[in-house]
PDB file of N, CA and C in Angstrom:
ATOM      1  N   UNK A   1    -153.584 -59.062 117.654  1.00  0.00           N
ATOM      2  CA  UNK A   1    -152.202 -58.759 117.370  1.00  0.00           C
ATOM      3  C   UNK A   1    -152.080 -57.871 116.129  1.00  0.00           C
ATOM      4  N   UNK A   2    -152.972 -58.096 115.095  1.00  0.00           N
ATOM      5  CA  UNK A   2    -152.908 -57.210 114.112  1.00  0.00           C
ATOM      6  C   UNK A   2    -153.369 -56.172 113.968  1.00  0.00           C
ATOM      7  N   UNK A   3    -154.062 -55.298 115.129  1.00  0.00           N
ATOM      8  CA  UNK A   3    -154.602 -54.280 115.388  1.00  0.00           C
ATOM      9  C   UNK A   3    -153.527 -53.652 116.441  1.00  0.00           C
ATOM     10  N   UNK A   4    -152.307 -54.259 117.319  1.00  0.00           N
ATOM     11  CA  UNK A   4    -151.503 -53.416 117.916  1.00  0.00           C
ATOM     12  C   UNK A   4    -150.330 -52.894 116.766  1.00  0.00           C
ATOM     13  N   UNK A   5    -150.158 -54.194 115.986  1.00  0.00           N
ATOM     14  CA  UNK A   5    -149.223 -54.175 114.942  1.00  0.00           C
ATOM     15  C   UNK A   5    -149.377 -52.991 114.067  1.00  0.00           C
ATOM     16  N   UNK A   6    -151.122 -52.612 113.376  1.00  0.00           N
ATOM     17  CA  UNK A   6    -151.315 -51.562 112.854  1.00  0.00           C
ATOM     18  C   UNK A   6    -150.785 -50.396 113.181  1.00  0.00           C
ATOM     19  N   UNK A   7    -151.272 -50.395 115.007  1.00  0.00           N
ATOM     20  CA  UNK A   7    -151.512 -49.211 115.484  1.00  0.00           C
ATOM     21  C   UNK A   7    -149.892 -48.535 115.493  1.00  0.00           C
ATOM     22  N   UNK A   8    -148.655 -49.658 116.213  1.00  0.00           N
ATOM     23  CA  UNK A   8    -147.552 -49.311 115.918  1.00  0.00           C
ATOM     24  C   UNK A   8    -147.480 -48.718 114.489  1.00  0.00           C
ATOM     25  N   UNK A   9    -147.326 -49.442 113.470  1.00  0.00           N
ATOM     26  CA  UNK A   9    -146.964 -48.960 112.139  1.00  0.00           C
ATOM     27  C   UNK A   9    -147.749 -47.228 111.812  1.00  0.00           C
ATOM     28  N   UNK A  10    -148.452 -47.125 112.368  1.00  0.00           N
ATOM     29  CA  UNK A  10    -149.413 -45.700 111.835  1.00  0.00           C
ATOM     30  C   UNK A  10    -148.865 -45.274 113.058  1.00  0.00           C
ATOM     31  N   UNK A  11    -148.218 -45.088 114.377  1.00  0.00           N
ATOM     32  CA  UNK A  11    -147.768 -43.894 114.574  1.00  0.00           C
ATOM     33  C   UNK A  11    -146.756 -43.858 114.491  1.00  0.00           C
ATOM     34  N   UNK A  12    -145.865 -44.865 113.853  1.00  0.00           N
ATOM     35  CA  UNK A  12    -144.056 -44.767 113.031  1.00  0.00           C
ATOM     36  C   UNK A  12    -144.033 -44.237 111.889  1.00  0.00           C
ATOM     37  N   UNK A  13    -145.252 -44.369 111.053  1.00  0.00           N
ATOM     38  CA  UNK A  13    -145.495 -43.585 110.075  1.00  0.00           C
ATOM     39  C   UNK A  13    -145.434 -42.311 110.146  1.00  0.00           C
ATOM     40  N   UNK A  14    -146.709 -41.710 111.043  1.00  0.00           N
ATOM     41  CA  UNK A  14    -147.147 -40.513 111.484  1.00  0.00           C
ATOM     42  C   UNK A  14    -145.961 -39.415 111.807  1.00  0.00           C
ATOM     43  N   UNK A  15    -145.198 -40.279 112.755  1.00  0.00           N
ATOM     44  CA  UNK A  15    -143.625 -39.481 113.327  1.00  0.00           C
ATOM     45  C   UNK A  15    -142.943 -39.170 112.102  1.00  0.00           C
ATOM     46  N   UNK A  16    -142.661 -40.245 111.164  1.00  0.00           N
ATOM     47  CA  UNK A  16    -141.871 -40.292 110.116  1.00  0.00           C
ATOM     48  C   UNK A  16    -142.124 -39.111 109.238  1.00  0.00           C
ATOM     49  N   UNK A  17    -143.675 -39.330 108.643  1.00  0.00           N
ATOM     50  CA  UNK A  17    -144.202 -38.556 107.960  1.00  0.00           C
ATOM     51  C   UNK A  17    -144.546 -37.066 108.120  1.00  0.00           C
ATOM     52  N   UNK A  18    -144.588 -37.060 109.225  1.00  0.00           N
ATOM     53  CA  UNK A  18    -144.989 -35.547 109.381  1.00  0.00           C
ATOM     54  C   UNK A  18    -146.210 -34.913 108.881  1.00  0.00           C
ATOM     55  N   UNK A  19    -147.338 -35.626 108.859  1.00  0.00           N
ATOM     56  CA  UNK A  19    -148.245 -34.779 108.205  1.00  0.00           C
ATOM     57  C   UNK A  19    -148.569 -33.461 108.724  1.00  0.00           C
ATOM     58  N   UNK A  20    -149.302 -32.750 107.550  1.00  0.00           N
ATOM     59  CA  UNK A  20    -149.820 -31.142 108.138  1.00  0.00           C
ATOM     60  C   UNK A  20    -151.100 -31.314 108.198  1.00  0.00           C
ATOM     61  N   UNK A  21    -151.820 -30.592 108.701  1.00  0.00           N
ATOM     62  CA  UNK A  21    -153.355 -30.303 108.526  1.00  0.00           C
ATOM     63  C   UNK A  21    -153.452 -29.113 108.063  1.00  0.00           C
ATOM     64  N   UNK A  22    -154.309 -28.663 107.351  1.00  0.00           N
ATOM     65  CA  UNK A  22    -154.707 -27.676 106.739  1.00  0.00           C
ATOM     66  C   UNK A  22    -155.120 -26.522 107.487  1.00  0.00           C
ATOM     67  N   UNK A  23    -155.322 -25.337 107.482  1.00  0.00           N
ATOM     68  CA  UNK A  23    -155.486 -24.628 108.181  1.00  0.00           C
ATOM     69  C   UNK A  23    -157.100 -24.694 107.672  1.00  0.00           C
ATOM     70  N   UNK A  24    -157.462 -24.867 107.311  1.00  0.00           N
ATOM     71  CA  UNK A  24    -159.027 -24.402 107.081  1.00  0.00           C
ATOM     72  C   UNK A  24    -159.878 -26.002 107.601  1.00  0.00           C
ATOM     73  N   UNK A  25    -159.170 -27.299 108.105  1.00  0.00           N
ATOM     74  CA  UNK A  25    -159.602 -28.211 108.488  1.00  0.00           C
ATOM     75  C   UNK A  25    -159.428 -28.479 109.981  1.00  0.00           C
ATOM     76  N   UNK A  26    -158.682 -27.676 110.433  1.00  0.00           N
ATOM     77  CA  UNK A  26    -158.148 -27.584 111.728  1.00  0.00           C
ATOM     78  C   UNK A  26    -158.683 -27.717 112.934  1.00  0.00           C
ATOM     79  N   UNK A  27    -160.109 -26.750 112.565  1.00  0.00           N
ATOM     80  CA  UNK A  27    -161.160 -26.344 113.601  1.00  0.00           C
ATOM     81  C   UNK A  27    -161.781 -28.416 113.953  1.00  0.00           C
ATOM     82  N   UNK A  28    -162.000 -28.918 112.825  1.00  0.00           N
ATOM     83  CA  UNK A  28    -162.573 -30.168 112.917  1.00  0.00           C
ATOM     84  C   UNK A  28    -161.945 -31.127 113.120  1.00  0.00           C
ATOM     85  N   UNK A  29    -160.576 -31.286 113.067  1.00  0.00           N
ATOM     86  CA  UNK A  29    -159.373 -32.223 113.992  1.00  0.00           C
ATOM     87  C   UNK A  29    -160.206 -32.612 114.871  1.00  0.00           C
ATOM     88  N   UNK A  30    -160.006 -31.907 116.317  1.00  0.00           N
ATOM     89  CA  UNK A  30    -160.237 -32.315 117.358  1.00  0.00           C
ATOM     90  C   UNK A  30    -161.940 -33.202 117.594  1.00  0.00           C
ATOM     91  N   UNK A  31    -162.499 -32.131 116.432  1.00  0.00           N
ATOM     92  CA  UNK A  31    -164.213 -33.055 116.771  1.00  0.00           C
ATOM     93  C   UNK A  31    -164.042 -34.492 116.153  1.00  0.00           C
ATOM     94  N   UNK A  32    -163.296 -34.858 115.102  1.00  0.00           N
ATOM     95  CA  UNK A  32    -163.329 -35.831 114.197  1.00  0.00           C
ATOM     96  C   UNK A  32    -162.684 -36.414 115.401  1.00  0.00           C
ATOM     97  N   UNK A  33    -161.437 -36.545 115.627  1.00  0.00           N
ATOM     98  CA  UNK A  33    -160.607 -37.495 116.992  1.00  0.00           C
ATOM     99  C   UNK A  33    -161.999 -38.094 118.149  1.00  0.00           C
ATOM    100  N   UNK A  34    -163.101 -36.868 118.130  1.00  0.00           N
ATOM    101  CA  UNK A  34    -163.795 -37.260 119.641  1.00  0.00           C
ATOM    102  C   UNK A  34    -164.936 -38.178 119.111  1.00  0.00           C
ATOM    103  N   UNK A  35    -165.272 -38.198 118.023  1.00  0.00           N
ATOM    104  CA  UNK A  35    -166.158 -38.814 117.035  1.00  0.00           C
ATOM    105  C   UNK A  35    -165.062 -39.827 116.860  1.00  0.00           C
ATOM    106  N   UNK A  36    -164.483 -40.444 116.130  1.00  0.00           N
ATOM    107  CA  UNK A  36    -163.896 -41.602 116.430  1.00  0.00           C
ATOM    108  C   UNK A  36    -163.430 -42.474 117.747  1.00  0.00           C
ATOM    109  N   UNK A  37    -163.155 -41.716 118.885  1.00  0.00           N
ATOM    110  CA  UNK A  37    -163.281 -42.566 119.646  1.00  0.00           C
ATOM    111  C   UNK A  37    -164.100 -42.512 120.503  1.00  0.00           C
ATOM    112  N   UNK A  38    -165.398 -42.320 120.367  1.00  0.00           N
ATOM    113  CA  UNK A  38    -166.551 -42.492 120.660  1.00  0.00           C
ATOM    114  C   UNK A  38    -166.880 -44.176 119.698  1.00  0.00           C
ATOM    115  N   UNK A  39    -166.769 -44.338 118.682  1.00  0.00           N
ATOM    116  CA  UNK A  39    -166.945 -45.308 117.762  1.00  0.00           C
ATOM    117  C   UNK A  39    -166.177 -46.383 118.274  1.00  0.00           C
ATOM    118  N   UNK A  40    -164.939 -45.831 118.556  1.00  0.00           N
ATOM    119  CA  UNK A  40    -164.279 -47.508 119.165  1.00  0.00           C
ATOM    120  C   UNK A  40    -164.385 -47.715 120.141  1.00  0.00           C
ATOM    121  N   UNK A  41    -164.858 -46.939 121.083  1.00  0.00           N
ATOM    122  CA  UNK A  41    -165.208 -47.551 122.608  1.00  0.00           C
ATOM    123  C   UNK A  41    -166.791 -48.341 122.517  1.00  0.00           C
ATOM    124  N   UNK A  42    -167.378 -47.733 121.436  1.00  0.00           N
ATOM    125  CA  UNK A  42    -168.396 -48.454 121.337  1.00  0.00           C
ATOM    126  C   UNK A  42    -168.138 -49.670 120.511  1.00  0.00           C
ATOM    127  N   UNK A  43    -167.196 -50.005 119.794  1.00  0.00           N
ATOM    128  CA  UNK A  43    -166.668 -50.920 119.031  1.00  0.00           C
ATOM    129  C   UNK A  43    -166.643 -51.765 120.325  1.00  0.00           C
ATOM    130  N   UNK A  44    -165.513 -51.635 121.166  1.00  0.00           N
ATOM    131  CA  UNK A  44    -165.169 -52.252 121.844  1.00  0.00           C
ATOM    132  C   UNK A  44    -166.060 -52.642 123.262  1.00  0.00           C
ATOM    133  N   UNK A  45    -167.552 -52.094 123.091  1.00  0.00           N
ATOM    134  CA  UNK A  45    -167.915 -52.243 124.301  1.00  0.00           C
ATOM    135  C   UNK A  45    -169.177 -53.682 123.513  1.00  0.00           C
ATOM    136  N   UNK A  46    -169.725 -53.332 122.133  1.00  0.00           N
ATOM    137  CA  UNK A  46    -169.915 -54.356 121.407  1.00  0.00           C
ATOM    138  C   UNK A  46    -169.402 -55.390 121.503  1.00  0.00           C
ATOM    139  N   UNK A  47    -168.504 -55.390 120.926  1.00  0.00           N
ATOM    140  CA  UNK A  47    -167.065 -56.397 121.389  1.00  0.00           C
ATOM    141  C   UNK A  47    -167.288 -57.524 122.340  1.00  0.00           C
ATOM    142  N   UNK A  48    -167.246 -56.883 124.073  1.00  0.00           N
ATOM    143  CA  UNK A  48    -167.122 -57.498 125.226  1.00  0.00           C
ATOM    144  C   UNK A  48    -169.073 -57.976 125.294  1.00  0.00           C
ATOM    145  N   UNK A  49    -169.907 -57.200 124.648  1.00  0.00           N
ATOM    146  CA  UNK A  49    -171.145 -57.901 125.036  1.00  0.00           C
ATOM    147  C   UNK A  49    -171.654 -58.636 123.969  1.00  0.00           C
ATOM    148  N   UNK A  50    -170.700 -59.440 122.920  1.00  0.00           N
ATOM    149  CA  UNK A  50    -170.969 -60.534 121.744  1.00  0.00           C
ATOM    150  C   UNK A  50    -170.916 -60.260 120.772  1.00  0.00           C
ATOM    151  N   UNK A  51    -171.940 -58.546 120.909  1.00  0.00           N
ATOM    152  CA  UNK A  51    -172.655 -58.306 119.341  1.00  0.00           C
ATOM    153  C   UNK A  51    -172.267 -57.568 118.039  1.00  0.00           C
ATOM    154  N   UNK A  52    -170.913 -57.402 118.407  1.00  0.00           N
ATOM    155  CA  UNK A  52    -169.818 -56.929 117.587  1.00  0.00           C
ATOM    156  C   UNK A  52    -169.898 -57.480 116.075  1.00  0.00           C
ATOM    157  N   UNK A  53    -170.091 -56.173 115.030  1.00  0.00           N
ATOM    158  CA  UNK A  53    -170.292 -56.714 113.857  1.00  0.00           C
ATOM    159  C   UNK A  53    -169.548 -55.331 113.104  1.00  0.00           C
ATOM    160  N   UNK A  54    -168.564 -55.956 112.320  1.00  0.00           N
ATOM    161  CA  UNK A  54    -167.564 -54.908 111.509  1.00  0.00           C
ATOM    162  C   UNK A  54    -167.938 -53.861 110.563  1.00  0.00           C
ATOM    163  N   UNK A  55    -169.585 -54.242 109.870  1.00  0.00           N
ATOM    164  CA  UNK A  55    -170.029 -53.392 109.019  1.00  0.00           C
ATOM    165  C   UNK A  55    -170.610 -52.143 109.675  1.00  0.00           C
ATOM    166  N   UNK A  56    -171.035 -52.473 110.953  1.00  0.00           N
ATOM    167  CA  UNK A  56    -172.042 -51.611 111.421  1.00  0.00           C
ATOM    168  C   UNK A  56    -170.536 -50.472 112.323  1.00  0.00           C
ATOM    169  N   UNK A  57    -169.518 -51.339 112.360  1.00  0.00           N
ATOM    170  CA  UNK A  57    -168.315 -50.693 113.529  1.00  0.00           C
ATOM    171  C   UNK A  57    -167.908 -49.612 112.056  1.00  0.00           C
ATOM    172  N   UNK A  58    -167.754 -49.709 111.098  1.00  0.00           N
ATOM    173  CA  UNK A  58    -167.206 -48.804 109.847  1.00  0.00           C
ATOM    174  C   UNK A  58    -167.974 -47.428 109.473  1.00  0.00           C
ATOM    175  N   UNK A  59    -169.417 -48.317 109.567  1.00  0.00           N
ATOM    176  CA  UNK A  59    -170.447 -47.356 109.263  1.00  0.00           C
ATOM    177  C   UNK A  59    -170.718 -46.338 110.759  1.00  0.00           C
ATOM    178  N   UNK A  60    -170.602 -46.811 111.798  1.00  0.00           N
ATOM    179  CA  UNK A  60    -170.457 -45.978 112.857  1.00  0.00           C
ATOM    180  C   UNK A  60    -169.134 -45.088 112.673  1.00  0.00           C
ATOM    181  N   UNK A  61    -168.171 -45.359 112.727  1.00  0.00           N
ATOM    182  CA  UNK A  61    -166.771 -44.636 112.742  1.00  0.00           C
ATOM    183  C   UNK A  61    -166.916 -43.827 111.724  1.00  0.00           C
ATOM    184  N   UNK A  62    -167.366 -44.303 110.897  1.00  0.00           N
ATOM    185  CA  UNK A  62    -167.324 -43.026 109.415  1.00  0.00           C
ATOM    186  C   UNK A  62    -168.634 -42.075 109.340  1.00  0.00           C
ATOM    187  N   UNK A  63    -169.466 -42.644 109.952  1.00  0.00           N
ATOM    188  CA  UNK A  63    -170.507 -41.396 110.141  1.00  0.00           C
ATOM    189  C   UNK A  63    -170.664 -40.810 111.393  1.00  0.00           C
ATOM    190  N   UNK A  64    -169.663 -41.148 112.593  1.00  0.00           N
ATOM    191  CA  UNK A  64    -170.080 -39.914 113.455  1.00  0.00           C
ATOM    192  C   UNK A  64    -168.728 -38.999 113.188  1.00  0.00           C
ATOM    193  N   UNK A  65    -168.044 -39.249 112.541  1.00  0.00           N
ATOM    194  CA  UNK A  65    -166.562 -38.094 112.083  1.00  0.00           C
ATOM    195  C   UNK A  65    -167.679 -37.538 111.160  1.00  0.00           C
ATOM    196  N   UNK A  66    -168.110 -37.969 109.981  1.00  0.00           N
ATOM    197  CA  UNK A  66    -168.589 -37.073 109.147  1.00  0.00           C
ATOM    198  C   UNK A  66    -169.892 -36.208 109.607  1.00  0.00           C
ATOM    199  N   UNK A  67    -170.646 -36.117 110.371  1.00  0.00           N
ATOM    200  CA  UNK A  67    -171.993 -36.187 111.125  1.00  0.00           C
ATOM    201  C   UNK A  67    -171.660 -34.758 112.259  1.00  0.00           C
ATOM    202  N   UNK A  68    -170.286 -35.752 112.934  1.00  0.00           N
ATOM    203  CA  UNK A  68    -169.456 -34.268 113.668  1.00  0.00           C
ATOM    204  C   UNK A  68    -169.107 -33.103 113.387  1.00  0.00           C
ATOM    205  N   UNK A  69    -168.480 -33.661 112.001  1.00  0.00           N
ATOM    206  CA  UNK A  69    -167.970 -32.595 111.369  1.00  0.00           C
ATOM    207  C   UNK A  69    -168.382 -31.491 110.697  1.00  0.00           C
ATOM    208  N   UNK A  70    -169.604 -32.372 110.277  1.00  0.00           N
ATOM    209  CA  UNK A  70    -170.927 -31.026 109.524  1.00  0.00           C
ATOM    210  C   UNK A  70    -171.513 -30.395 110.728  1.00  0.00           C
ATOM    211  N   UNK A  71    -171.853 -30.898 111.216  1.00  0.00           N
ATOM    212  CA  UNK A  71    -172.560 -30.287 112.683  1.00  0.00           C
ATOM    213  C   UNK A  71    -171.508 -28.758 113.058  1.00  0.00           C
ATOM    214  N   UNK A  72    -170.320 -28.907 113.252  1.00  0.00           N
ATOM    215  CA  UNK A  72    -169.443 -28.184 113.683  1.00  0.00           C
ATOM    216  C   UNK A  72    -169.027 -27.178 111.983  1.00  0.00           C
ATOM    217  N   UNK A  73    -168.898 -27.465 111.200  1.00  0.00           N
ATOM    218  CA  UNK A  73    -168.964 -26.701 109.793  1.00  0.00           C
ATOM    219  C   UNK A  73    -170.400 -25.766 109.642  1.00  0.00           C
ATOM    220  N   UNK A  74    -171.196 -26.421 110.117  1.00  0.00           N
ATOM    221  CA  UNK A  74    -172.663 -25.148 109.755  1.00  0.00           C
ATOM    222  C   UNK A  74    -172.694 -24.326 110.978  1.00  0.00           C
ATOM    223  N   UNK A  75    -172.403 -25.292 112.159  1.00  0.00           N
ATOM    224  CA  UNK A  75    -172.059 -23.898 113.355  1.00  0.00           C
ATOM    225  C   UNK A  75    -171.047 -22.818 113.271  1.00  0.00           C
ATOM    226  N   UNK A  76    -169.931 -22.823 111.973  1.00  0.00           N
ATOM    227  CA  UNK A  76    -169.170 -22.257 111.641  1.00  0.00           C
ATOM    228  C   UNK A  76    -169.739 -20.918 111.025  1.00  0.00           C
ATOM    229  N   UNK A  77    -170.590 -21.903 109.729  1.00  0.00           N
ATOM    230  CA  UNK A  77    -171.034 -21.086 108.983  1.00  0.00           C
ATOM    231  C   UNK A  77    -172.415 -20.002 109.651  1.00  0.00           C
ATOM    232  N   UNK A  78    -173.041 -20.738 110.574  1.00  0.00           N
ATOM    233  CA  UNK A  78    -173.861 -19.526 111.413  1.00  0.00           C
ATOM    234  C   UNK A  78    -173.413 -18.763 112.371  1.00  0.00           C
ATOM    235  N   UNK A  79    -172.265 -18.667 112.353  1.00  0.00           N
ATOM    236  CA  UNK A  79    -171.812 -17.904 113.355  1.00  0.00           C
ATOM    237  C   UNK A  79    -171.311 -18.756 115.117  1.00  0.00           C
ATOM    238  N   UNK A  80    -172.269 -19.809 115.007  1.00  0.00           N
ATOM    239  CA  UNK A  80    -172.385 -20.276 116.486  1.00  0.00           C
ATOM    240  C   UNK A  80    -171.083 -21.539 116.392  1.00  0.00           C
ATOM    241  N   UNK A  81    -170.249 -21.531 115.534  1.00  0.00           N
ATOM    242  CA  UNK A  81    -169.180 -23.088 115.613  1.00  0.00           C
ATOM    243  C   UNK A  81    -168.600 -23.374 116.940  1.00  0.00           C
ATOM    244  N   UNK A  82    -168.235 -22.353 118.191  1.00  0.00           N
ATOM    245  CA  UNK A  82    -167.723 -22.591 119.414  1.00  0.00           C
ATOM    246  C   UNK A  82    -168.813 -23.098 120.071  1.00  0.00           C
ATOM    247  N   UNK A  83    -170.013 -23.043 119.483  1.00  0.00           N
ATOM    248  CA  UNK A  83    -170.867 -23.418 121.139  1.00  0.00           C
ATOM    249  C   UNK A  83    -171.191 -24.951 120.273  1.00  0.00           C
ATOM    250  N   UNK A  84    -171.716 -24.989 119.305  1.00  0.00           N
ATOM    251  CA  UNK A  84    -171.709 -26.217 118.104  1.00  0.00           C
ATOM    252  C   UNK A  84    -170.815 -27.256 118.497  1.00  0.00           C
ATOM    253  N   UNK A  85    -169.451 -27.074 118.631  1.00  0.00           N
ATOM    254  CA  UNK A  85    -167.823 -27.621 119.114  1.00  0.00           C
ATOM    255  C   UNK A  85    -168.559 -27.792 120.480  1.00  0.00           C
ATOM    256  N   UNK A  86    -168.708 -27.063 121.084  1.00  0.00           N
ATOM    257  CA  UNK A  86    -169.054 -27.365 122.837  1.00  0.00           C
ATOM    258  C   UNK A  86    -170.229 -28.857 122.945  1.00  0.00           C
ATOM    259  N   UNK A  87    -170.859 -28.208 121.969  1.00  0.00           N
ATOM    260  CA  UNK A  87    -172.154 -29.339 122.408  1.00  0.00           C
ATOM    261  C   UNK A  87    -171.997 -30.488 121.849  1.00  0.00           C
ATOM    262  N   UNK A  88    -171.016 -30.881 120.942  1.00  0.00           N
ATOM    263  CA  UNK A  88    -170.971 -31.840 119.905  1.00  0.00           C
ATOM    264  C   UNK A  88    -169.738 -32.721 120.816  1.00  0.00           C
ATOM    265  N   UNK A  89    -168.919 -32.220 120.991  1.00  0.00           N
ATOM    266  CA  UNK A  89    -168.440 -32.563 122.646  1.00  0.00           C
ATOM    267  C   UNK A  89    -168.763 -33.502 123.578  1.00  0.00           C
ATOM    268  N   UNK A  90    -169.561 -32.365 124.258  1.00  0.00           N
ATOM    269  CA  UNK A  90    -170.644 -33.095 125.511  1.00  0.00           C
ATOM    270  C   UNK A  90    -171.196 -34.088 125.098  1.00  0.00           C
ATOM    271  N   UNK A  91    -172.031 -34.440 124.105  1.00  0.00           N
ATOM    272  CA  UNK A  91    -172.594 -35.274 123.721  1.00  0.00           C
ATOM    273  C   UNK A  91    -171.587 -36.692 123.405  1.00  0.00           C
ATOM    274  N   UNK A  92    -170.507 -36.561 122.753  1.00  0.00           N
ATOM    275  CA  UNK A  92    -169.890 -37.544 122.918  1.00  0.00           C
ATOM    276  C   UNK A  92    -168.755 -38.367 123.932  1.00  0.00           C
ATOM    277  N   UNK A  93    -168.602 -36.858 124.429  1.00  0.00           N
ATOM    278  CA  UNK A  93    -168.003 -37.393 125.736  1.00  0.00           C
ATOM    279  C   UNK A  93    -168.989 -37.901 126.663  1.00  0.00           C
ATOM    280  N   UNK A  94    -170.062 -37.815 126.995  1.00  0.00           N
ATOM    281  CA  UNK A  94    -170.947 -38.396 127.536  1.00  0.00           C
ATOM    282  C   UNK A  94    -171.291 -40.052 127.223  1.00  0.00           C
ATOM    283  N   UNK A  95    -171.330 -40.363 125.760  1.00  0.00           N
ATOM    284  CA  UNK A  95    -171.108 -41.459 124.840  1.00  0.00           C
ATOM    285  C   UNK A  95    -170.195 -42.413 125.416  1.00  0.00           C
ATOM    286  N   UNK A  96    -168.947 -41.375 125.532  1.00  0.00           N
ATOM    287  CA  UNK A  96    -167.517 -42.318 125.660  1.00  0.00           C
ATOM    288  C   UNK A  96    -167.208 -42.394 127.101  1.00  0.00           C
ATOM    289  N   UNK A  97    -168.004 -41.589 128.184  1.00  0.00           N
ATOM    290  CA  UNK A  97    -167.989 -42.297 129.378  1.00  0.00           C
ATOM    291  C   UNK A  97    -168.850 -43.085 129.844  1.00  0.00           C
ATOM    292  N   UNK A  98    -170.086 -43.155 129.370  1.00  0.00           N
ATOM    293  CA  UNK A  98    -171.216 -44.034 129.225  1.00  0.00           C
ATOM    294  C   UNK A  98    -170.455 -45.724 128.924  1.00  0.00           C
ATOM    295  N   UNK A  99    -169.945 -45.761 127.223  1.00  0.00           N
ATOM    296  CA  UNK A  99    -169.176 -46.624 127.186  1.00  0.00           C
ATOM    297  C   UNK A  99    -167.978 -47.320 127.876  1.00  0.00           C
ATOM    298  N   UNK A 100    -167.574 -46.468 128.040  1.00  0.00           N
ATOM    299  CA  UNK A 100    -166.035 -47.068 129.266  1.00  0.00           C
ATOM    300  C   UNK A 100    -166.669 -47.332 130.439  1.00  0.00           C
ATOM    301  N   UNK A 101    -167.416 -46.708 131.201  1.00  0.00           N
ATOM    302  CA  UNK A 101    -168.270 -47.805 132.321  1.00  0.00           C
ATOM    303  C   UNK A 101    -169.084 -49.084 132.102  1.00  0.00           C
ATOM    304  N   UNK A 102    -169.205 -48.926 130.322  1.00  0.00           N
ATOM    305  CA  UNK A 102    -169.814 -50.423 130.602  1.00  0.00           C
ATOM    306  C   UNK A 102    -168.857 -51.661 130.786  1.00  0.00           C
ATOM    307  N   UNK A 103    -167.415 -51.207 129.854  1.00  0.00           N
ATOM    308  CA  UNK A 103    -166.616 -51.815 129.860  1.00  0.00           C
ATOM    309  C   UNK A 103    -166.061 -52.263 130.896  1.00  0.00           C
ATOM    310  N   UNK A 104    -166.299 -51.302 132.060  1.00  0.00           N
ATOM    311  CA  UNK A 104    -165.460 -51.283 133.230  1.00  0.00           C
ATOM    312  C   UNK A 104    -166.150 -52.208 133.839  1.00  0.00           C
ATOM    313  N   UNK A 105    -167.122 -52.409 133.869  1.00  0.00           N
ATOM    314  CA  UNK A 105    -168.089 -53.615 134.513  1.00  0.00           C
ATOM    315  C   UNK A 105    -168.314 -55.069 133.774  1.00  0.00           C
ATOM    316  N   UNK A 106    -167.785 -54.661 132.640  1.00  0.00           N
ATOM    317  CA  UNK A 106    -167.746 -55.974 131.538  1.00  0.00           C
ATOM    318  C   UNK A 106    -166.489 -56.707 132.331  1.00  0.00           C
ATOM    319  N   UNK A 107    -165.318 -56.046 132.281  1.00  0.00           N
ATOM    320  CA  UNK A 107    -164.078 -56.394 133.122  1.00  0.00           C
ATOM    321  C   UNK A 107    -163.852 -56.985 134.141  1.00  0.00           C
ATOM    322  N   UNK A 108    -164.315 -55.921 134.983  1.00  0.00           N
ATOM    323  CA  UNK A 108    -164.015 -56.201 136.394  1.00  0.00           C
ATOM    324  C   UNK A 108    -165.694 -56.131 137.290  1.00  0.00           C
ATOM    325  N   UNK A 109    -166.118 -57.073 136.272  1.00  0.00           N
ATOM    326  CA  UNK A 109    -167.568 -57.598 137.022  1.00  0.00           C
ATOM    327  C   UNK A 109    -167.702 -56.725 138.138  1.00  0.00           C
ATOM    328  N   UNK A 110    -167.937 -55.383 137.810  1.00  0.00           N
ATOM    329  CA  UNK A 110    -168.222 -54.430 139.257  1.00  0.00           C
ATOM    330  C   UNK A 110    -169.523 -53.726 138.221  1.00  0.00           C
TER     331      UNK A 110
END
């Protein structure tokens, strides 16, 4: 309950607030979003198979945003950041459908 409760309050905030993003952080929005929820589906797939432990769920969430984000910042800086963005991607979308099928079978025992 205190994790829907959050989630309400941070996007009543969010609306309220209006934040901006920076134009020079912009490019890494979207990788940081795919890097975090890569982390909570794995949070949550932990979760459903026991071994769910909060230090390791923090230290995951905060190092594949930061991990993403450099990855996609030096592909910037070599020239290659669109294909960098592409592959950094794949890789976690792969992650996060990997994860949601386990879930899906955690669920609905299929």
């Amino acid at each position: 309950m205190i994790a829907v409760l959050g989630l309400i309050v941070g996007v009543v905030a969010g609306l309220v607030v209006r934040p901006v993003v920076p134009t020079v952080m912009e490019p890494y929005l979207p990788i940081a979003v795919v890097a975090a929820l890569d982390a909570v589906f794995g949070g949550l797939r932990a979760m459903l198979d026991g071994i769910f432990n909060d230090k390791v769920f923090v230290v995951s969430f905060l190092s594949n945003v930061v991990v993403a984000a450099l990855i996609v910042f030096l592909g910037d800086k070599l020239g290659v950041g669109a294909q960098l963005s592409t592959g950094v991607v794949v890789v976690l979308g792969i992650r996060i459908f990997s994860n949601a099928a386990a879930i899906r079978r955690h669920v609905f025992r299929a």
